[in-house]
Protein backbone atom coordinates (compact mmCIF):
# COMPACT_ATOMS: atom_id res chain seq x y z
CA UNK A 1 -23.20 -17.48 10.48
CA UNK A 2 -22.50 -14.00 8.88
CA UNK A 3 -18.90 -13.59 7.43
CA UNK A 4 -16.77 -10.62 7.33
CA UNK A 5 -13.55 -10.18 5.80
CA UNK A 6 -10.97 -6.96 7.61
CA UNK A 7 -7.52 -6.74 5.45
CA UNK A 8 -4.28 -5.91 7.38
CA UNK A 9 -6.22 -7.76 10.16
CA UNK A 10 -2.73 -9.05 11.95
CA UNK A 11 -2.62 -5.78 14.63
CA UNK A 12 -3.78 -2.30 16.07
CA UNK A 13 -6.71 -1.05 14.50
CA UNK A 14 -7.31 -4.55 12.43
CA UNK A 15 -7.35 -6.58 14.76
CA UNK A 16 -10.01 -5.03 17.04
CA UNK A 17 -11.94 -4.50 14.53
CA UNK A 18 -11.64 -8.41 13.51
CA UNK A 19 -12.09 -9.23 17.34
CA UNK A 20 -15.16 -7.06 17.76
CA UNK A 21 -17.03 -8.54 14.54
CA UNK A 22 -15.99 -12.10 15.69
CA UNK A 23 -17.48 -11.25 19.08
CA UNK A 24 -20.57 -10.14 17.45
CA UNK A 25 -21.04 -13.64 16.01
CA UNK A 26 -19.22 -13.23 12.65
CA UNK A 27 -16.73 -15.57 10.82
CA UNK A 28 -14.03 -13.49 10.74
CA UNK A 29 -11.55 -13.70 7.40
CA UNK A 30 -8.14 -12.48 8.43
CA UNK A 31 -6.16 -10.83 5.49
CA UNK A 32 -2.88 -10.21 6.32
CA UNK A 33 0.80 -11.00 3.81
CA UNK A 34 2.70 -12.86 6.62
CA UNK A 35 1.77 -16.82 7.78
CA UNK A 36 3.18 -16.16 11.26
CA UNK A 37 1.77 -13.00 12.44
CA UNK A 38 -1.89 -14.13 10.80
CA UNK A 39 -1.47 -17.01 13.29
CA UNK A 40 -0.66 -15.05 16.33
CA UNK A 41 -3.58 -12.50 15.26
CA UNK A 42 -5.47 -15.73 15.09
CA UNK A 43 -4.63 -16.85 18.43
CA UNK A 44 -5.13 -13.29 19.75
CA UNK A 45 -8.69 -12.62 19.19
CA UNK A 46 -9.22 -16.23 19.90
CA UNK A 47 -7.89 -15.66 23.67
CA UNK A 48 -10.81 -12.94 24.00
CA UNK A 49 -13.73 -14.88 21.53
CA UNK A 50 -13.24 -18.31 22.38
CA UNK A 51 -14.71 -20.66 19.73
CA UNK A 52 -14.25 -17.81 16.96
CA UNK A 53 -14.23 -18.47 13.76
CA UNK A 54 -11.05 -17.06 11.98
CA UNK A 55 -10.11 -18.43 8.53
CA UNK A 56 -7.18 -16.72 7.37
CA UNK A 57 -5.79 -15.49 4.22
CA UNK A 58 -2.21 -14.43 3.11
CA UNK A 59 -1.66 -12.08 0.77
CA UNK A 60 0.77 -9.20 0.22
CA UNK A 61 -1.72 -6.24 -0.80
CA UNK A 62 1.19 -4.35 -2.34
CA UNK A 63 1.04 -6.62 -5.13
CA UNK A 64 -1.80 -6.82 -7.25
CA UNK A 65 -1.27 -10.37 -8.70
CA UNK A 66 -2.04 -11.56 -5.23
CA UNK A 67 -4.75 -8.74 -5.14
CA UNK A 68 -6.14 -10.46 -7.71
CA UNK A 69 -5.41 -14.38 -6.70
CA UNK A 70 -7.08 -13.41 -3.35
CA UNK A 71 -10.51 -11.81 -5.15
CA UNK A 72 -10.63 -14.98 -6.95
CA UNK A 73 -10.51 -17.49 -3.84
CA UNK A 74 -13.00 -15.12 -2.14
CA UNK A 75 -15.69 -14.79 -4.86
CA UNK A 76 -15.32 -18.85 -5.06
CA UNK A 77 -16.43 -18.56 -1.66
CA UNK A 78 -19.97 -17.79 -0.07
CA UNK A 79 -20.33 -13.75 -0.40
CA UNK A 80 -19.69 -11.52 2.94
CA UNK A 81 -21.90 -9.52 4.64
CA UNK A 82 -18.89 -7.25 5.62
CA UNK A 83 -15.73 -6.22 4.36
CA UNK A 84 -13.43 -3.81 6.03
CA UNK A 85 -10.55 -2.12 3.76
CA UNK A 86 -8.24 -1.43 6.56
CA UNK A 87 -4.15 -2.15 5.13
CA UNK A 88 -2.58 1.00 4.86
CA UNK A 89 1.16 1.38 4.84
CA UNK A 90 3.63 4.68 4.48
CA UNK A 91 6.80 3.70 2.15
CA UNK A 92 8.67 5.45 0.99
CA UNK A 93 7.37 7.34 -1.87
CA UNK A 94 10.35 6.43 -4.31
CA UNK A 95 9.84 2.52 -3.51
CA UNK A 96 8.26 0.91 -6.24
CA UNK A 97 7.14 -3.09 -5.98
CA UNK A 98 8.18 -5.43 -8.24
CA UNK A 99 5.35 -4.51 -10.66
CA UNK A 100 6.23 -1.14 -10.85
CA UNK A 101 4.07 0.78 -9.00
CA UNK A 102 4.80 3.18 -5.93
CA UNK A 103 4.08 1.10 -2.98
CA UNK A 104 1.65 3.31 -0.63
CA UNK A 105 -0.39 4.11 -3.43
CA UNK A 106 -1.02 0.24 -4.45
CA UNK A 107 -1.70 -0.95 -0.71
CA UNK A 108 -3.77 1.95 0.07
CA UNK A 109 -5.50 2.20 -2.81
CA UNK A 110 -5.23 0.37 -6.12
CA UNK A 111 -5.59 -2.93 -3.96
CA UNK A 112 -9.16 -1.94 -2.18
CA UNK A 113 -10.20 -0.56 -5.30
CA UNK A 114 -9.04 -3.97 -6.90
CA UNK A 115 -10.71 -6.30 -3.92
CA UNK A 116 -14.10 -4.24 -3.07
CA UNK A 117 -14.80 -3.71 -7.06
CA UNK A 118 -14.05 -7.67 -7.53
CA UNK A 119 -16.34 -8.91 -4.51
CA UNK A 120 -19.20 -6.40 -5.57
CA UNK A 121 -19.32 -7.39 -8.65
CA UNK A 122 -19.69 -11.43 -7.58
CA UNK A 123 -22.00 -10.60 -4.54
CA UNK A 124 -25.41 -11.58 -6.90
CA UNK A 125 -27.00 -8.47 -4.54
CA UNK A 126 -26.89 -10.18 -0.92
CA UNK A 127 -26.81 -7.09 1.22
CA UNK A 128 -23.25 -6.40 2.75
CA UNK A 129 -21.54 -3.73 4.59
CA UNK A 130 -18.16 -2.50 2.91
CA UNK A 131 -16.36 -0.27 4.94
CA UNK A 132 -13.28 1.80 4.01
CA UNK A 133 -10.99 3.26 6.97
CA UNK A 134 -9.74 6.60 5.48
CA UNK A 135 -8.00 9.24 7.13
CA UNK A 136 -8.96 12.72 8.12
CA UNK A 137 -11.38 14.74 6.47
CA UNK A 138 -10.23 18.31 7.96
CA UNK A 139 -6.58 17.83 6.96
CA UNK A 140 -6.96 15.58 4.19
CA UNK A 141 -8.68 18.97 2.75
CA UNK A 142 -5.53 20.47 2.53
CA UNK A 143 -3.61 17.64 0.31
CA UNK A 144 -6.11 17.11 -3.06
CA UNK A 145 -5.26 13.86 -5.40
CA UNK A 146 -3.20 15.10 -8.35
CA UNK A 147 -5.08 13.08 -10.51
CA UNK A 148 -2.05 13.53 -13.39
CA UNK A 149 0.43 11.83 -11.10
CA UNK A 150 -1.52 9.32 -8.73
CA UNK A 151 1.86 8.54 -7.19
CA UNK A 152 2.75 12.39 -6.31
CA UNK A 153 4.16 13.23 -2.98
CA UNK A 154 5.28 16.26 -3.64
CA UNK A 155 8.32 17.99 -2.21
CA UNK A 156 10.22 18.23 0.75
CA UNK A 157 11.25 15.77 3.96
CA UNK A 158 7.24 14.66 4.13
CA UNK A 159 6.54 13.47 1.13
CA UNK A 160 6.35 10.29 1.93
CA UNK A 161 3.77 11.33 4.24
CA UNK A 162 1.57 13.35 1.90
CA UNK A 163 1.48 10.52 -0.74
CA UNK A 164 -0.18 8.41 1.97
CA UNK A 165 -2.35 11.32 2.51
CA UNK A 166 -3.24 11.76 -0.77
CA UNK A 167 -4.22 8.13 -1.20
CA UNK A 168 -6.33 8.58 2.02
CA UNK A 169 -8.34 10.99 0.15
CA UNK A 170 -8.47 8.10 -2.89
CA UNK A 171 -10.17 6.00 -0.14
CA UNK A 172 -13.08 8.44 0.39
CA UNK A 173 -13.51 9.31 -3.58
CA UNK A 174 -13.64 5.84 -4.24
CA UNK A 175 -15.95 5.11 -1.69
CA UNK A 176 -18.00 7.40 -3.16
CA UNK A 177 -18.06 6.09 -6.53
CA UNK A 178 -18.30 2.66 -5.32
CA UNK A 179 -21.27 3.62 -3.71
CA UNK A 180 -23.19 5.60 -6.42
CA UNK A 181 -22.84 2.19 -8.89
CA UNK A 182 -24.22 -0.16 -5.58
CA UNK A 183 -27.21 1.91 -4.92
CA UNK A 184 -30.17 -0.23 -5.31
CA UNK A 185 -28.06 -3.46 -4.86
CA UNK A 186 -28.00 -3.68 -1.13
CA UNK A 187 -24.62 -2.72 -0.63
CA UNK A 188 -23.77 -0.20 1.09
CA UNK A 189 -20.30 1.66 1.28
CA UNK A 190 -18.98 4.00 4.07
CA UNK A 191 -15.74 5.24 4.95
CA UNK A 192 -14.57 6.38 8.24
CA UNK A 193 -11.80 7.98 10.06
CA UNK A 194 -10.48 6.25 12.87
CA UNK A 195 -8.99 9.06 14.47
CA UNK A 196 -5.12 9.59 14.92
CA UNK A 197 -3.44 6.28 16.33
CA UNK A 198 -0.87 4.69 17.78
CA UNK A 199 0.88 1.55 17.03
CA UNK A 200 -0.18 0.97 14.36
CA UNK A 201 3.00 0.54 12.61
CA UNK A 202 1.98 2.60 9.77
CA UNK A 203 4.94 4.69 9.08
CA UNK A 204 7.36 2.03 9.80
CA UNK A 205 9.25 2.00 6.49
CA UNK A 206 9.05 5.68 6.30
CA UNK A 207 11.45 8.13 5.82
CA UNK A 208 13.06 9.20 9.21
CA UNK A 209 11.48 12.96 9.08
CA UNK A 210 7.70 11.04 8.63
CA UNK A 211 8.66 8.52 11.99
CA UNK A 212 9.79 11.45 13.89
CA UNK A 213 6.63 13.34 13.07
CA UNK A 214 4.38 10.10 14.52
CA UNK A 215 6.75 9.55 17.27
CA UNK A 216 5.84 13.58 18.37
CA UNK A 217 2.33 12.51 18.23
CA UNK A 218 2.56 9.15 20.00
CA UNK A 219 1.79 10.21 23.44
CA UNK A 220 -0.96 12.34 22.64
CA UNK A 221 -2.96 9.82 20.44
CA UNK A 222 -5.68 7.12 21.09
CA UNK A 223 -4.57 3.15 20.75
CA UNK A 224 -6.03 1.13 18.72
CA UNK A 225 -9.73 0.24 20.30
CA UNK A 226 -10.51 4.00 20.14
CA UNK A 227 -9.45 3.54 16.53
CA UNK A 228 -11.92 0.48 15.38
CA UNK A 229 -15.12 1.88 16.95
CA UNK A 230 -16.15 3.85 13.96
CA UNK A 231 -15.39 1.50 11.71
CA UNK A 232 -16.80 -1.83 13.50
CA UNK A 233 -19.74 0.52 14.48
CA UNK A 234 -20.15 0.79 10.48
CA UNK A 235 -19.85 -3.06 9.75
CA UNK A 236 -22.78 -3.72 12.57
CA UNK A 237 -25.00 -1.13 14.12
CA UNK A 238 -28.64 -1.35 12.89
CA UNK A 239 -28.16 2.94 12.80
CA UNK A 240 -26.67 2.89 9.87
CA UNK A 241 -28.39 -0.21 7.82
CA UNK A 242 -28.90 0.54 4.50
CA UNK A 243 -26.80 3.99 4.80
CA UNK A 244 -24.49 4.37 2.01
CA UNK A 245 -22.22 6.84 0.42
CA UNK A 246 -21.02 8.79 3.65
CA UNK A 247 -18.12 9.58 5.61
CA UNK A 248 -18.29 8.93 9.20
CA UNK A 249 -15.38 10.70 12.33
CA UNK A 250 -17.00 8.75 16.02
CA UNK A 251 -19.65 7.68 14.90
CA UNK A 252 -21.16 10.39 13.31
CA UNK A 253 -21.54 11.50 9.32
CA UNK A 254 -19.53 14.71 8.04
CA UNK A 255 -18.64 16.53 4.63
CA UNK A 256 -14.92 15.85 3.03
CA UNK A 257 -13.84 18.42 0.55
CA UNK A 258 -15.30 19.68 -2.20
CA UNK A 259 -12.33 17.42 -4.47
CA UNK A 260 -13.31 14.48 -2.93
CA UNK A 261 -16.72 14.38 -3.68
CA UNK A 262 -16.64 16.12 -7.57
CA UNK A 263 -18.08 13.56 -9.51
CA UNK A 264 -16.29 14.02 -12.28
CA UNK A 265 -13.12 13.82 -10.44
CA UNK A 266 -14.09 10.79 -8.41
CA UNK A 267 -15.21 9.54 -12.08
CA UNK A 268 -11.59 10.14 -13.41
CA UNK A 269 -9.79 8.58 -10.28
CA UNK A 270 -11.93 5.49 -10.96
CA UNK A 271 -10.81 5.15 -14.68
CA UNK A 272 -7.15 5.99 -14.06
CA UNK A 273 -7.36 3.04 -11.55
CA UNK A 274 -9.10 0.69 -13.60
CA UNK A 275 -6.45 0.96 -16.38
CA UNK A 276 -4.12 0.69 -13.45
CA UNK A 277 -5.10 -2.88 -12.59
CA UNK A 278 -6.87 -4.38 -15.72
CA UNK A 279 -10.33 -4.04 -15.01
CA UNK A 280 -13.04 -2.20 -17.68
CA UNK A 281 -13.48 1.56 -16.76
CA UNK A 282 -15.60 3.87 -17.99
CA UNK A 283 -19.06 3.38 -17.01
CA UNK A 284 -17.50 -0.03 -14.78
């Protein structure tokens, strides 16, 4: 049975995403950092695929020790043929976890960068899907990494908002990268934007400026099935096999901006996040 693994798999966007791949016939690995809710996500999906196949794991993406103690018990395991980078989170952008490192850009970034380079590098070139739910393209444009400060927010009463965004557009540069290094290997690397969402709990633990702003946008905003298409679509539809290194908005391919796809910049990102969490850089 093919096995895919979808990280922050315990609701909205996650979740159908895990629920569609499981009803396409996949062992499903749910990713999630709390026991209880990967047990109701569990039973969840299992109430619409009966007989699916959901190992989960728990592990708290913000911190890369478990990062890197969940790589490890998935390359001990049978490679995927999918993986779908879907945790995000908006803290604020002055929290820093216990390792010392501002919180959005670790969950949203250092940790795929982290998981995907670790399971590429034991997948032994079995063919496999990786698919990385980004943000935006159009407005994303407007918000380029400051690749001097990875953690920079900027000013003002939505910076905790632009770091995410910022770290959105770290999602599609790696991506890129990723892909340029797999080429010839069999895997394949897309991102995709899932369009603007609600419930997905994303901004949370954001400052109260950043949950007014998605509480404005609430009622005018797709839920969360409109939001997995693209990327399940990705993980699964023969359209797209062997496709790599794009960006896809419903379902269809488009351009990001011009800082996103500079090599050299997207080359510099990746170093700057390898020294960031330990693993070899230049030419990795």
């Amino acid at each position: 049975m093919p096995k895919a693994i979808v990280t922050g798999a315990t609701s909205g966007i996650g979740e159908v995403i895990a629920c569609r791949l499981a009803a396409a016939g996949m062992t499903v690995v749910l990713v999630g950092r709390d026991a209880g809710r990967l047990d109701r996500a569990r039973g969840r999906i299992d109430a619409e695929v009966p007989g699916a196949d959901l190992p989960t794991e728990k592990a708290d993406l913000s911190l890369l020790a478990e990062v890197r103690d969940l790589a490890a018990r998935l390359t001990a395991q049978p490679p995927p043929d999918v993986v779908v980078s879907n945790a995000a989170v908006v803290a604020p952008v002055d929290e820093r976890t216990p390792e010392g490192l501002q919180r959005t850009l670790v969950t949203n970034h250092l940790a795929p960068y982290l998981l995907l380079r670790s399971l590429a590098e034991a997948q032994d070139r079995k063919p496999a899907r990786y698919v990385i739910v980004g943000g935006d393209p159009r407005g994303l444009a407007r918000v380029p990494v400051n690749l001097d400060d990875l953690a920079d927010g900027g000013g003002g009463p939505l910076r905790d908002f632009m770091t995410y965004a910022r770290t959105k557009n770290m999602n599609a540069m790696f991506g890129y990268a990723l892909a340029r290094r797999l080429r010839g290997t069999g895997i394949t690397v897309n991102g995709a934007h899932p369009g603007i969402i609600r419930g997905t709990g994303l901004g949370r633990q954001a400052s109260r400026p950043v949950r007014l702003l998605g509480a404005a946008f609430s009622p005018f905003s797709a839920g969360p099935d409109a939001g997995a298409d693209t990327p399940a679509w990705l993980a699964t539809a023969p359209d797209v096999e062997g496709v790599t290194g794009r960006y896809y908005v419903r379902r269809r391919a488009v351009g990001t901006a011009p800082h996103t796809t500079d090599e050299a910049r997207c080359e510099r990102l990746w170093n700057l996040s390898a020294d960031l969490v330990g693993l070899r850089s230049a030419h990795g």
